[in-house]
N, C-alpha and C. Protein backbone atom coordinates (compact mmCIF):
# COMPACT_ATOMS: atom_id res chain seq x y z
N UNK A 1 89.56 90.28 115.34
CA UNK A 1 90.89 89.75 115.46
C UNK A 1 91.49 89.60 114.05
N UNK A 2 92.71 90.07 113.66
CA UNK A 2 93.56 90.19 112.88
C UNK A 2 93.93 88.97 111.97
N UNK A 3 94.04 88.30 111.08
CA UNK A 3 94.57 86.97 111.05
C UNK A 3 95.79 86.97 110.65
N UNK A 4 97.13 86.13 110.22
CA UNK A 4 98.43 86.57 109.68
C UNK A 4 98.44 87.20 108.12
N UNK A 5 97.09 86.75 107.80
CA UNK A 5 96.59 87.07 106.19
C UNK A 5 96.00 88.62 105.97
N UNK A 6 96.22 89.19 107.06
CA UNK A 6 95.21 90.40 106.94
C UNK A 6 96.29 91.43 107.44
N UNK A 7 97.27 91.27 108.30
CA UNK A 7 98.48 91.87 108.16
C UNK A 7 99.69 91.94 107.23
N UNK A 8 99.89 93.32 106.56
CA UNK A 8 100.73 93.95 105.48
C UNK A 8 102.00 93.21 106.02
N UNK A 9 102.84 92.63 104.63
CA UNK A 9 104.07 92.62 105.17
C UNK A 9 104.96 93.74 105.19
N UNK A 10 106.10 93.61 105.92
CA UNK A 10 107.15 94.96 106.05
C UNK A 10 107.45 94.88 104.43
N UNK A 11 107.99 95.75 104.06
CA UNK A 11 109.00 96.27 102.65
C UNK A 11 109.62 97.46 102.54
N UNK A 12 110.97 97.22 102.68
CA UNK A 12 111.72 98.20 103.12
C UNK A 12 111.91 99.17 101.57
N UNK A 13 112.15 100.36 101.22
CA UNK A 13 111.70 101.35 100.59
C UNK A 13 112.91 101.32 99.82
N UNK A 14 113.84 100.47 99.96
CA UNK A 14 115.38 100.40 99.16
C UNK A 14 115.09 99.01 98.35
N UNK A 15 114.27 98.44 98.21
CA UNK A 15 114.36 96.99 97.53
C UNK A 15 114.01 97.18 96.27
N UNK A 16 115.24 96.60 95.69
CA UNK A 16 115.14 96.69 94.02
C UNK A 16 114.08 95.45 93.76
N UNK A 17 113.40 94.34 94.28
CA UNK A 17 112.48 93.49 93.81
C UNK A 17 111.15 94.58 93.35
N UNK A 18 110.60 93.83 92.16
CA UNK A 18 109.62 94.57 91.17
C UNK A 18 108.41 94.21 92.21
N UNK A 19 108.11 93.09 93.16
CA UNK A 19 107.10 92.85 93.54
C UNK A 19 106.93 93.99 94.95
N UNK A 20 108.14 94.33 95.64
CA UNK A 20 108.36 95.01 96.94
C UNK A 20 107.55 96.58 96.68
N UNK A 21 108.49 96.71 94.92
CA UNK A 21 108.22 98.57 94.56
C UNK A 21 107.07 98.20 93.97
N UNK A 22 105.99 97.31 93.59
CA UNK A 22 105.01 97.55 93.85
C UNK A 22 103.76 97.74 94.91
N UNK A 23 104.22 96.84 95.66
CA UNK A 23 103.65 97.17 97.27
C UNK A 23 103.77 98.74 97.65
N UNK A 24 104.95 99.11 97.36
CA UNK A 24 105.19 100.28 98.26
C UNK A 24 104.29 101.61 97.53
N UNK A 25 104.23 101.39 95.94
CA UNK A 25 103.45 102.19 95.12
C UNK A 25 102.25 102.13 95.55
N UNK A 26 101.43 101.03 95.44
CA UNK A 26 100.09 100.77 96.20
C UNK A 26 99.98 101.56 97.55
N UNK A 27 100.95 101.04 98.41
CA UNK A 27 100.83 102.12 99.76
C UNK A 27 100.96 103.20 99.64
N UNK A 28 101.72 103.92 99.32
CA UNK A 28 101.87 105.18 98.76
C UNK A 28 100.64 105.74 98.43
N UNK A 29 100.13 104.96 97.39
CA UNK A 29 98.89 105.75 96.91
C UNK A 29 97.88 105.81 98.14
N UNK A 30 97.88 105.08 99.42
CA UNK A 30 96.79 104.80 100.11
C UNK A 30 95.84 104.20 99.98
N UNK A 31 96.18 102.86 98.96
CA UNK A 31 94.88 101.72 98.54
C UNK A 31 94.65 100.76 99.87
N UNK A 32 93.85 100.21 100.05
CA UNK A 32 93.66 99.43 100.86
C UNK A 32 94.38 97.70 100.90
N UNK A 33 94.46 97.40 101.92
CA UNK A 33 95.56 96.10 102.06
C UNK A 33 94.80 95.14 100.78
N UNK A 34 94.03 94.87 101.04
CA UNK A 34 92.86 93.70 100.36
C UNK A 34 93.44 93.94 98.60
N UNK A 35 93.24 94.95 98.45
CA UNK A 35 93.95 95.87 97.54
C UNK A 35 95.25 95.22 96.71
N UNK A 36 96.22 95.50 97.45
CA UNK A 36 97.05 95.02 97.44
C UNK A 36 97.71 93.79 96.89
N UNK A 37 96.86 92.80 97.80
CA UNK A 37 96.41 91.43 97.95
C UNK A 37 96.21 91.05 96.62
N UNK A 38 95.31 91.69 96.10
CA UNK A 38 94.65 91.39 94.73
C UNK A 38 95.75 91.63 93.87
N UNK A 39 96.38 93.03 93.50
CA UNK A 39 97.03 93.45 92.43
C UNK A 39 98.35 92.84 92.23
N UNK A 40 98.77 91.93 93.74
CA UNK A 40 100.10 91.32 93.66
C UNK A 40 99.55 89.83 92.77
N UNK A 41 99.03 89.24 93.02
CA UNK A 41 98.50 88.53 93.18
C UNK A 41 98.28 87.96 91.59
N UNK A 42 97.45 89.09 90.56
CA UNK A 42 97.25 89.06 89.54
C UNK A 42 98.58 89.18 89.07
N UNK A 43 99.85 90.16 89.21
CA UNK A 43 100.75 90.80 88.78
C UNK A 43 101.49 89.52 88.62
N UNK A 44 101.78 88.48 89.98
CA UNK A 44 102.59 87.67 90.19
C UNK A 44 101.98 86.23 88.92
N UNK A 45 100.69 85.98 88.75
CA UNK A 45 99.90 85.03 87.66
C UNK A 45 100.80 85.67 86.45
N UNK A 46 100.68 86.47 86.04
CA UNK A 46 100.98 87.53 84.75
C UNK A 46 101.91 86.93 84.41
N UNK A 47 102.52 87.00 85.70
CA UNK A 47 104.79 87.06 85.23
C UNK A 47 104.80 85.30 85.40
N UNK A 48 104.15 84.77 85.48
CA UNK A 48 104.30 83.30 85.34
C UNK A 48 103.97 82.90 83.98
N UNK A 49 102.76 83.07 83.88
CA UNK A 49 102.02 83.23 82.48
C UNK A 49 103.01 83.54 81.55
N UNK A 50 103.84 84.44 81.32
CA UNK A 50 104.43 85.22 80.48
C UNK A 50 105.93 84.49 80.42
């Protein structure tokens, strides 16, 4: 069973947000959700950090 944490959110392929066109790059490439998860994740620490 699925949890709400383990389902991708939508991101529509026109969104100028830096966090969306990275999702969609990740998918694109065919990385895995978990994947994802991680690289936003770090990306989003970064831009706080910074």
């Amino acid at each position: 069973m699925k949890t709400p944490n383990d389902i991708p959110v939508y991101v529509s392929h026109k969104s100028v947000r830096f966090i969306d066109q990275l999702r969609g790059f990740i998918r694109y490439r065919g990385l895995s959700y978990q994947t994802e998860k991680t690289n936003v994740h770090w990306v989003v620490n970064f831009i706080r950090f910074s």
